[in-house]
Every structure is written in C-alpha cells, then in structure tokens.
N, C-alpha and C. Protein backbone atom coordinates (compact mmCIF):
# COMPACT_ATOMS: atom_id res chain seq x y z
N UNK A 1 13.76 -3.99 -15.93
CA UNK A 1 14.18 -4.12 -14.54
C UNK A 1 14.08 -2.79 -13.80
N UNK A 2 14.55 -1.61 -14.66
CA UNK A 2 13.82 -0.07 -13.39
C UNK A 2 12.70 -0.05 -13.13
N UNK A 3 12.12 -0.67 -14.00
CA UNK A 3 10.30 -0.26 -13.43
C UNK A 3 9.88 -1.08 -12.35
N UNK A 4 10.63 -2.53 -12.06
CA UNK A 4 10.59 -3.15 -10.93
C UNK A 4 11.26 -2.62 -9.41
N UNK A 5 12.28 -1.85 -10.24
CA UNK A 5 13.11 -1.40 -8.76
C UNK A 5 12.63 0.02 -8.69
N UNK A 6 11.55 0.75 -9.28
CA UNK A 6 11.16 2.08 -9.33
C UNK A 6 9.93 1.43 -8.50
N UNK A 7 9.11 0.63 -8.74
CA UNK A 7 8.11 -0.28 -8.34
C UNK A 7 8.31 -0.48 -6.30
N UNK A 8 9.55 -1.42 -6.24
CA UNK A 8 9.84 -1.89 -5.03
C UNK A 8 10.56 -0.13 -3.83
N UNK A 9 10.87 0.48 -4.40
CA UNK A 9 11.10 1.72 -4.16
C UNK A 9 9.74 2.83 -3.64
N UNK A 10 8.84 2.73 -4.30
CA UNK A 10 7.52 3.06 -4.33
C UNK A 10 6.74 2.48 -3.15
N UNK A 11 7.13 1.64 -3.06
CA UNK A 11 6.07 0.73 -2.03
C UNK A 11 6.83 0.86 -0.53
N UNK A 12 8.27 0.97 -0.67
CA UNK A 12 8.78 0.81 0.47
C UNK A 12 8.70 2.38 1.18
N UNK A 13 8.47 3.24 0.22
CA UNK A 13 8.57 4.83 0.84
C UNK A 13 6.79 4.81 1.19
N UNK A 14 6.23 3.98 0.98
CA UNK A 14 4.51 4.16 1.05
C UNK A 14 4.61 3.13 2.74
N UNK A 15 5.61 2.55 3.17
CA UNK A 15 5.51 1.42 3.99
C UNK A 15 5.86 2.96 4.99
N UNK A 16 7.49 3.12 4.50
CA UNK A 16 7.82 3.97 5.74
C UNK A 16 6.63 5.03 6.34
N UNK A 17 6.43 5.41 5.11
CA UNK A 17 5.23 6.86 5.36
C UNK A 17 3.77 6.25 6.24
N UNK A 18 3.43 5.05 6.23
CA UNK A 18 2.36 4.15 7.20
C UNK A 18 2.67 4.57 7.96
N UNK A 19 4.02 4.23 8.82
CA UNK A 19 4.22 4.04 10.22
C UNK A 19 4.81 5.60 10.51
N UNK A 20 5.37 6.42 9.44
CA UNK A 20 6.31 7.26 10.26
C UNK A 20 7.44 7.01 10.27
N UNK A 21 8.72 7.80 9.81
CA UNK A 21 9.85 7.67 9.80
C UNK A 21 10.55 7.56 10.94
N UNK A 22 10.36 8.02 11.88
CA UNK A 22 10.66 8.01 12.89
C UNK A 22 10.80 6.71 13.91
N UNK A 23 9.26 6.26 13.65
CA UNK A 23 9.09 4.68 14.14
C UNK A 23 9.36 3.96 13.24
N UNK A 24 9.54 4.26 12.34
CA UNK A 24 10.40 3.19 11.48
C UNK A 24 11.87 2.85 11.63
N UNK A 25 12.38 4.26 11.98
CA UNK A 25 13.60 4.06 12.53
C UNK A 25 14.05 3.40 13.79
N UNK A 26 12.96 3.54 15.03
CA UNK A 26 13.01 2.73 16.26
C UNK A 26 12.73 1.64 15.60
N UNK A 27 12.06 1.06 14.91
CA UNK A 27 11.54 -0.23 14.64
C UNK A 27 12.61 -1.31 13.88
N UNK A 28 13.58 -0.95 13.33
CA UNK A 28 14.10 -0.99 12.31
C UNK A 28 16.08 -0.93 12.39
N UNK A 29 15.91 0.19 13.63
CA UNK A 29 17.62 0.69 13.78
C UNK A 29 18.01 1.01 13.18
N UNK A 30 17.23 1.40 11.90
CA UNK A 30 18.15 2.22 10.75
C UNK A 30 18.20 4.20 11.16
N UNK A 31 19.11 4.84 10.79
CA UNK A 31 18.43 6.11 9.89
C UNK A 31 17.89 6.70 9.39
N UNK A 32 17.32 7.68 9.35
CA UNK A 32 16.36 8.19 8.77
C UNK A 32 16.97 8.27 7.10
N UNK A 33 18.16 8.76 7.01
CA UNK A 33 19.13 8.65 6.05
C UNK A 33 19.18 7.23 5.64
N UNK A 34 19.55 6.51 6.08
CA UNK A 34 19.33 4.40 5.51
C UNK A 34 18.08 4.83 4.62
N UNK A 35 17.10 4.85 5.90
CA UNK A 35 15.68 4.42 5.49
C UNK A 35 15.29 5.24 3.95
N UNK A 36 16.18 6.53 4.10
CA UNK A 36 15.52 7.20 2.85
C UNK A 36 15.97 6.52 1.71
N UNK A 37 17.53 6.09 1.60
CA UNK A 37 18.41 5.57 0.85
C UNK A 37 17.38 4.07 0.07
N UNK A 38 16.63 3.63 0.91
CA UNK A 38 16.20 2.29 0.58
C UNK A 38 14.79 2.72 -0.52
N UNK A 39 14.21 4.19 -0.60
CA UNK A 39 13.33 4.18 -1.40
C UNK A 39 13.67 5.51 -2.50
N UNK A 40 14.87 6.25 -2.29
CA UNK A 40 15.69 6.91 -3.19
C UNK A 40 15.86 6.21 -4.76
N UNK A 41 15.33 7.22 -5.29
CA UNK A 41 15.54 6.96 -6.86
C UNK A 41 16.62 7.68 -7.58
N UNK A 42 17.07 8.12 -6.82
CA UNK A 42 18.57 8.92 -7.16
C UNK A 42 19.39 7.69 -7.54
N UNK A 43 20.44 8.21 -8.74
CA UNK A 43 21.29 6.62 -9.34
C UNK A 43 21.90 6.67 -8.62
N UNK A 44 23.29 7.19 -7.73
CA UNK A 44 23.74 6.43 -6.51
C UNK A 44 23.01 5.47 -5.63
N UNK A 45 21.72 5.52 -5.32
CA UNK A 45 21.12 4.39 -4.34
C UNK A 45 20.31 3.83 -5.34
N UNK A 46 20.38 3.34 -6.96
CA UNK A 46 19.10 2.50 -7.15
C UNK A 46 19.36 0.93 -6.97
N UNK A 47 20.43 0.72 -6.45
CA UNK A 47 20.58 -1.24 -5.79
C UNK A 47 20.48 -0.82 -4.69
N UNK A 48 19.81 0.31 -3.73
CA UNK A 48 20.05 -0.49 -2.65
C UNK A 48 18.39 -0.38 -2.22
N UNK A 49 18.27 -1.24 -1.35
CA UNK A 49 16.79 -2.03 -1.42
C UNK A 49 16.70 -2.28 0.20
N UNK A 50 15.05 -1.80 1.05
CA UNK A 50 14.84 -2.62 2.04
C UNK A 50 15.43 -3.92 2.71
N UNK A 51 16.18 -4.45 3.50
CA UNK A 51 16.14 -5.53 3.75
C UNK A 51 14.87 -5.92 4.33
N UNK A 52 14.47 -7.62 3.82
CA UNK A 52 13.37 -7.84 4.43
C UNK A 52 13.15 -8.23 5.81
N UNK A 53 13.92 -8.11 6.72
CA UNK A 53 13.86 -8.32 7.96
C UNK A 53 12.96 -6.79 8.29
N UNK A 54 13.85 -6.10 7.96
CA UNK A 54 13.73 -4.19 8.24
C UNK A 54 12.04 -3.96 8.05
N UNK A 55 11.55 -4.41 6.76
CA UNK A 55 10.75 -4.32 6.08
C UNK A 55 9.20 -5.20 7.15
N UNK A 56 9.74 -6.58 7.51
CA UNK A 56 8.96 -7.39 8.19
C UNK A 56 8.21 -6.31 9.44
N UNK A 57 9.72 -5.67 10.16
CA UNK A 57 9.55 -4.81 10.98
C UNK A 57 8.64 -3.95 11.16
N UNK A 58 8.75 -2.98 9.66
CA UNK A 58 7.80 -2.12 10.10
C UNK A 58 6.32 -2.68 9.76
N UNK A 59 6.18 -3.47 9.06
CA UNK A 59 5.01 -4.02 8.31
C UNK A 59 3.69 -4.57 9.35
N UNK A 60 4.71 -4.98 10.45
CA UNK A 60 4.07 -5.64 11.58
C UNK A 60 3.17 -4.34 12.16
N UNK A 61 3.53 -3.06 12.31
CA UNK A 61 3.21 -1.56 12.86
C UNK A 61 2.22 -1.33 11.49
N UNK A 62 2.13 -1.15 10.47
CA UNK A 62 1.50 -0.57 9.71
C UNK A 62 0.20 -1.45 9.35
N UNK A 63 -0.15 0.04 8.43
CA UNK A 63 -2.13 -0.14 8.28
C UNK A 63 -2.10 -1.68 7.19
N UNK A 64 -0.76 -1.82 6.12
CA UNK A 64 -1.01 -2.50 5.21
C UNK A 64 0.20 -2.74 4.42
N UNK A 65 0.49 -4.12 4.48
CA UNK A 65 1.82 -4.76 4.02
C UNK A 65 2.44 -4.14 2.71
N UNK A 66 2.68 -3.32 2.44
CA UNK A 66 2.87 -2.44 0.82
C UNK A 66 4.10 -3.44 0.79
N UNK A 67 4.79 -3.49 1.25
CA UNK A 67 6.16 -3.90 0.28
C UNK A 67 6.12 -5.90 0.29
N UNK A 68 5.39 -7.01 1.30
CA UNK A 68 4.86 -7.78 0.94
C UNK A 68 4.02 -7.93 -0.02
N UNK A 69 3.01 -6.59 -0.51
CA UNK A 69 2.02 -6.59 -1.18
C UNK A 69 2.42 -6.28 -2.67
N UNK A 70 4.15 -5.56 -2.74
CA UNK A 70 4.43 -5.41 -3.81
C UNK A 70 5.15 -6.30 -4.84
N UNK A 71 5.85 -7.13 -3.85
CA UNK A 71 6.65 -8.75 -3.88
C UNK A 71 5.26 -9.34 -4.93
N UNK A 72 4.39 -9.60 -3.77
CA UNK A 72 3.65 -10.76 -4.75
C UNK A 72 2.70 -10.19 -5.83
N UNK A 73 2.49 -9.04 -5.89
CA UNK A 73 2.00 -8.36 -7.37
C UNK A 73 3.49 -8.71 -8.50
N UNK A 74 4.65 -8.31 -8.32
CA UNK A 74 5.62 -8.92 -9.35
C UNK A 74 5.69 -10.01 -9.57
N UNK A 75 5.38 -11.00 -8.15
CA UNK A 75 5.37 -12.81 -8.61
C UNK A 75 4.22 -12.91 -9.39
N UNK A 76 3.10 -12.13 -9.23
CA UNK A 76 1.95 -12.64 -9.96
C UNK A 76 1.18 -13.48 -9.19
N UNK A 77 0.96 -13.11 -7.74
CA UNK A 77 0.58 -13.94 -6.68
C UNK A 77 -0.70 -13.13 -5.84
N UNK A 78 -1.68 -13.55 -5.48
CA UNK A 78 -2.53 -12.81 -4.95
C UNK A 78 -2.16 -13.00 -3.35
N UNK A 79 -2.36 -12.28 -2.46
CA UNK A 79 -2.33 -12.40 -0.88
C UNK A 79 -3.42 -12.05 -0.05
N UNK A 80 -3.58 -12.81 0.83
CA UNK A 80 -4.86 -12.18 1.97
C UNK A 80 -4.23 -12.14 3.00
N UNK A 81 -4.33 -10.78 3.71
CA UNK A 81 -4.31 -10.67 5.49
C UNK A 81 -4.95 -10.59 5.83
N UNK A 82 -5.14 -10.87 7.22
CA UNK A 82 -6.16 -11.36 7.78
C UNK A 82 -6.41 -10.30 9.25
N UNK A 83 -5.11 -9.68 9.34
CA UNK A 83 -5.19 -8.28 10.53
C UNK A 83 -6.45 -7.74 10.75
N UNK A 84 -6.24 -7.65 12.29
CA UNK A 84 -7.63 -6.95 12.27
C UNK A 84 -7.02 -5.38 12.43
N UNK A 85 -8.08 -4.00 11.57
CA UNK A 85 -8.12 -3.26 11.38
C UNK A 85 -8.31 -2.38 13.01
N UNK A 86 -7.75 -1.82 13.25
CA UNK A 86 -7.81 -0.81 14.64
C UNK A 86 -8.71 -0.27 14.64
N UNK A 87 -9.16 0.18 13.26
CA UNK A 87 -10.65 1.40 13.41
C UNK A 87 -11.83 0.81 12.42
N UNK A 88 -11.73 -0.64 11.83
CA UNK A 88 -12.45 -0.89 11.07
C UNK A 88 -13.60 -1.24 11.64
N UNK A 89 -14.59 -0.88 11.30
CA UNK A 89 -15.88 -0.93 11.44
C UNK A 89 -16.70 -2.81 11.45
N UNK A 90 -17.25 -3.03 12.81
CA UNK A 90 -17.62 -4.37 12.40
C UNK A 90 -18.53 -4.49 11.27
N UNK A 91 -18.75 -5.26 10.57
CA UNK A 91 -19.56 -5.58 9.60
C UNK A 91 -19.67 -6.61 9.02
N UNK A 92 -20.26 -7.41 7.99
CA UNK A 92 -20.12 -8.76 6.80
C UNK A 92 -20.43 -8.04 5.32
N UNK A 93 -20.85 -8.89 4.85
CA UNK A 93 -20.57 -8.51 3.30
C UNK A 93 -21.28 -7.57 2.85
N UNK A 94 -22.66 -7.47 3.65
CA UNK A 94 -23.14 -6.28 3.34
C UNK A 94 -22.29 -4.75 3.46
N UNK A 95 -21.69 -4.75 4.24
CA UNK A 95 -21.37 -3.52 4.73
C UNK A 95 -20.29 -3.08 3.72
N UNK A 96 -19.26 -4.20 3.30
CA UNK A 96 -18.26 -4.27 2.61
C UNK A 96 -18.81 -4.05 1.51
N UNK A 97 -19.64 -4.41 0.95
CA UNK A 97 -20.65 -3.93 -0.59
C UNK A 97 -20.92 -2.51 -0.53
N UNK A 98 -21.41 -1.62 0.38
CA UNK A 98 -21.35 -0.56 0.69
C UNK A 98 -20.11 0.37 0.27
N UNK A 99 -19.21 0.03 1.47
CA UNK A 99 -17.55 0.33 1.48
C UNK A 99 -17.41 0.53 -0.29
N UNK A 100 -17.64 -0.89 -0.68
CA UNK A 100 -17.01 -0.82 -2.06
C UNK A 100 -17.31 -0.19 -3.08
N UNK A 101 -18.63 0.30 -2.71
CA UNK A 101 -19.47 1.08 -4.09
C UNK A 101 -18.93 2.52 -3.40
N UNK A 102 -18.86 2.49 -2.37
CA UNK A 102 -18.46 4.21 -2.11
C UNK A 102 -16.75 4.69 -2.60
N UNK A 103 -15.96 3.47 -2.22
CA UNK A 103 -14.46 3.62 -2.66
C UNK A 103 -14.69 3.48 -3.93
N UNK A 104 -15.40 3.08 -5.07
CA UNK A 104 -15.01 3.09 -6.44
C UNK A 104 -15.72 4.50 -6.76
N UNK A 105 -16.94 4.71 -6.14
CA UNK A 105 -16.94 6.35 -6.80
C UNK A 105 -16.29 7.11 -6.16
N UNK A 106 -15.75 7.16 -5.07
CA UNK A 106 -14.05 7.95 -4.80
C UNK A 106 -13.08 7.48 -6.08
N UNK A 107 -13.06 6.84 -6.28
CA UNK A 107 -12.09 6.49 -7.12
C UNK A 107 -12.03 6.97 -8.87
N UNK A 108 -13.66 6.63 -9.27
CA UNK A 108 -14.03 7.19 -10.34
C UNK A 108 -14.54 9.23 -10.14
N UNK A 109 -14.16 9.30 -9.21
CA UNK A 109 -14.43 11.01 -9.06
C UNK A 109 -12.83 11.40 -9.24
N UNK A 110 -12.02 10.85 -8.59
CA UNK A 110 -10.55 11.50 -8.91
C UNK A 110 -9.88 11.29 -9.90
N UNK A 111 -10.26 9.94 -10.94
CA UNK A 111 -9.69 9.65 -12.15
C UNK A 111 -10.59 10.86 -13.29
N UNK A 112 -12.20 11.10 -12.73
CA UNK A 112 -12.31 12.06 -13.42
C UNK A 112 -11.97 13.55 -13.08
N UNK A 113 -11.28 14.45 -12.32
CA UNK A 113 -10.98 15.31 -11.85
C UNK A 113 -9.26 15.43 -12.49
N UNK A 114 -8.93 14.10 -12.46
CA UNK A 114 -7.73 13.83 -12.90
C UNK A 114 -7.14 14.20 -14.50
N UNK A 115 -8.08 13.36 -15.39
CA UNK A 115 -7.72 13.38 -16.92
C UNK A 115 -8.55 14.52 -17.58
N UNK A 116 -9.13 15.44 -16.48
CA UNK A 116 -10.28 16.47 -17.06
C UNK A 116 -9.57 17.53 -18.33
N UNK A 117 -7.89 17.61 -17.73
CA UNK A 117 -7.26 18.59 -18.45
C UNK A 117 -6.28 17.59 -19.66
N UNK A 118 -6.08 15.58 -19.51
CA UNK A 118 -5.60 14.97 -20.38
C UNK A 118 -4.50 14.72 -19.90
N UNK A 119 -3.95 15.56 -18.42
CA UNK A 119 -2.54 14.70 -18.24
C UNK A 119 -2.61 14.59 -17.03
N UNK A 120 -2.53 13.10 -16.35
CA UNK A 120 -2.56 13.08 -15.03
C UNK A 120 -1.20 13.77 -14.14
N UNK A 121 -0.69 14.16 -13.40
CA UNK A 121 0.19 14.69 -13.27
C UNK A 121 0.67 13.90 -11.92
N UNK A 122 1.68 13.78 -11.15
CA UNK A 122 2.29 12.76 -10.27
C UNK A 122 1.36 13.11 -9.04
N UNK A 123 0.88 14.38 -8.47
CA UNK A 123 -0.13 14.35 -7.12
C UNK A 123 -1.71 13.95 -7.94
N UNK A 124 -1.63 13.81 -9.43
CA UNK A 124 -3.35 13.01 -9.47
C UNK A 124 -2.95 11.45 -9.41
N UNK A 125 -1.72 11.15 -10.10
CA UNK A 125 -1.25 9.70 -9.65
C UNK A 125 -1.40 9.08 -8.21
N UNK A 126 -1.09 10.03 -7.56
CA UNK A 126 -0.81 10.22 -5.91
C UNK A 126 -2.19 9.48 -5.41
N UNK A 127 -3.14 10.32 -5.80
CA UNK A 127 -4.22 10.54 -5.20
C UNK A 127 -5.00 8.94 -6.10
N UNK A 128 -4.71 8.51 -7.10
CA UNK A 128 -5.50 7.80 -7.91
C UNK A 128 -4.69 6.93 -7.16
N UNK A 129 -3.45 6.88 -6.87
CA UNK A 129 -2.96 5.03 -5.92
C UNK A 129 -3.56 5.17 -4.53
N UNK A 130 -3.77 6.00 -3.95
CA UNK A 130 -4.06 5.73 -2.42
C UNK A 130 -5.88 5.33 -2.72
N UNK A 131 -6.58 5.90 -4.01
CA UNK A 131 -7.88 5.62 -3.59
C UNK A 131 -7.79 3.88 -4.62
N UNK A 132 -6.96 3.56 -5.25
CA UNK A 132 -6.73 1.94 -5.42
C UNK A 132 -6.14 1.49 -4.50
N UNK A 133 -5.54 1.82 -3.70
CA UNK A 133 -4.99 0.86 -2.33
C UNK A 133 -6.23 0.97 -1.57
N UNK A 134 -7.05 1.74 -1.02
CA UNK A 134 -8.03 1.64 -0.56
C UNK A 134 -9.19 0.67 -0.78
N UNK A 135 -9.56 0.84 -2.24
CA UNK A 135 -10.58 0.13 -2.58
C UNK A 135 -10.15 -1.67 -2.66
N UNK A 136 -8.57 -1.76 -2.77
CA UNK A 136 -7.81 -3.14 -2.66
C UNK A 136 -8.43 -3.58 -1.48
N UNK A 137 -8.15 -2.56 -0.03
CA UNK A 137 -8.36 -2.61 1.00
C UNK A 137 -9.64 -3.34 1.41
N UNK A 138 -10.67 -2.99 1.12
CA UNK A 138 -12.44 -2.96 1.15
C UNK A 138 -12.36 -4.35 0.05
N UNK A 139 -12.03 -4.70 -0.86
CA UNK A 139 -11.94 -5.76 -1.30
C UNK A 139 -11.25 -7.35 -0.74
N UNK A 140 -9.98 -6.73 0.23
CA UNK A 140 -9.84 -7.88 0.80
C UNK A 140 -10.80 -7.98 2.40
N UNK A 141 -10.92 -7.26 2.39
CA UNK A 141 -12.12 -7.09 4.06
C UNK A 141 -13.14 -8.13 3.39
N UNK A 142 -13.78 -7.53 2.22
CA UNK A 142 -14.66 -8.81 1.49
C UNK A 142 -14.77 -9.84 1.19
N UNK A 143 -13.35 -10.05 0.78
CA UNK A 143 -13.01 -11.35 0.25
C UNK A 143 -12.77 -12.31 2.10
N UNK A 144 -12.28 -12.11 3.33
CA UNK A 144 -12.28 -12.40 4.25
C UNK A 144 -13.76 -12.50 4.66
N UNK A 145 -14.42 -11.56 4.91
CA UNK A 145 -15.76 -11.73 4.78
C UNK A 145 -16.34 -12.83 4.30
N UNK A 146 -16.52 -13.01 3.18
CA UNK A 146 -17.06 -14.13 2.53
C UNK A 146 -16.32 -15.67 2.99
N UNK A 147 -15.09 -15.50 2.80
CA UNK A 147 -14.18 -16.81 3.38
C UNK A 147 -15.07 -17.31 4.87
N UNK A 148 -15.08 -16.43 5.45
CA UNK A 148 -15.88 -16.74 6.86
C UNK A 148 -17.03 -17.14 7.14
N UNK A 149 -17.87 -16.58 5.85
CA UNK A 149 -19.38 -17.08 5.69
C UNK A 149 -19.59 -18.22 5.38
N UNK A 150 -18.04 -18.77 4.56
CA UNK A 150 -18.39 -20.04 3.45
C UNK A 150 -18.00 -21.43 4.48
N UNK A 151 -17.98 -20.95 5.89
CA UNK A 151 -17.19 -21.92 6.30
C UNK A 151 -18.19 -22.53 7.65
C-alpha cells in the first residue's frame, strides 16, 4: 500500500507542477501549504491525498491528466483523451510515427546516459519519467489518430 500512496503522491506533485502552484491554488482554493501537504511524503501527511474535485480542477488547466492517469494505471485500466493540444502540431499517423521514433530515441539516449555508471539516481529517474510520459503522450495522439482514420 506505500508504493500506491508514494505512487498517487508522485503524480499529484507532477499535476501541480503542470499548471503551477500558484494556479493551482486559484484553481483549487487551497494553499500552497494544502497543496504541498497532498503530495508530501513526510509521515505526518502520508493519508492525506488530493481531493478529486481539487484534482478535476487543475487537470482541466493542465498539459495531461497525471493523477486521472495514475487512478487508472492502479485499476489496470487504459484511458484516452481526446484534448486538443495548444501547441500540437497538425498531423495523422504519419507524423505521429515520426514523433514516436524520435521520443523513443530520447528515451533510449537517457536510459543510456543513465545506467552508464549502474545506478540510476532520482534526477536520471526524473528525466527517464518525463521522457515516458512523453512518449505515452505521442502514443495516445496515435492511437486517436488512427481511431479517426478507422471511422
């Protein structure tokens, strides 16, 4: 059960950090103090948790549902959004085939830069989740992509 609430903790400090603490706090009415409290791994705050209203809030503002997205990775549930991207580039599947071969050798360049010395350390972790949220990213653009073609 910590690795779930170390998990839901993770995602919700990756939600705040989307939008900005700040607008999270207009968005939200919490504190900057609340808001930290909700992704604090310190044992005084490890029950206390996003509410999902709070959460809906900022999610609506941000690039990408992390803490919806972290829910249904624990159910074991896949999700598609369907948002359109502010700066995403028009394209179809071609382009997204592109995207995707370039995000996996981003991805395979920092996992190797990463284990070069044998221990990944928490900023190569860092860097190895944002270029898998990314390439998630370019994968659901695809998977929408294709949905659209098939129809």
């Amino acid at each position: 059960m910590a690795d779930v609430k170390s998990y839901l903790k993770k995602h919700t400090e990756a939600l705040v950090k989307d939008v900005g603490i700040e607008v999270a706090c207009k968005l939200t009415g919490k504190s900057k103090a609340t808001l930290g409290r909700y992704y604090s791994e310190a044992e005084e705050h490890a029950d206390r948790f996003i509410p999902l209203d709070a959460a809906a809030a900022i999610e609506k503002e941000a690039s990408y549902p992390h803490v919806t997205s972290a829910l249904a990775d624990l159910g074991g549930v896949t999700i598609a959004f369907d948002q359109e991207k502010r700066n995403a580039p028009k394209g179809g599947v071609n382009a997204d085939v592109i995207a995707l071969s370039q995000r996996f050798a981003m991805l395979m360049s920092e996992y190797s830069q990463s284990i070069e010395d044998g221990v990944i350390t928490i900023n190569e972790a860092k860097r190895l989740l944002r270029e898998t949220s990314a390439l998630q990213h370019v994968l659901m653009d695809m998977k929408l992509h294709l949905e659209d073609e098939s129809h």
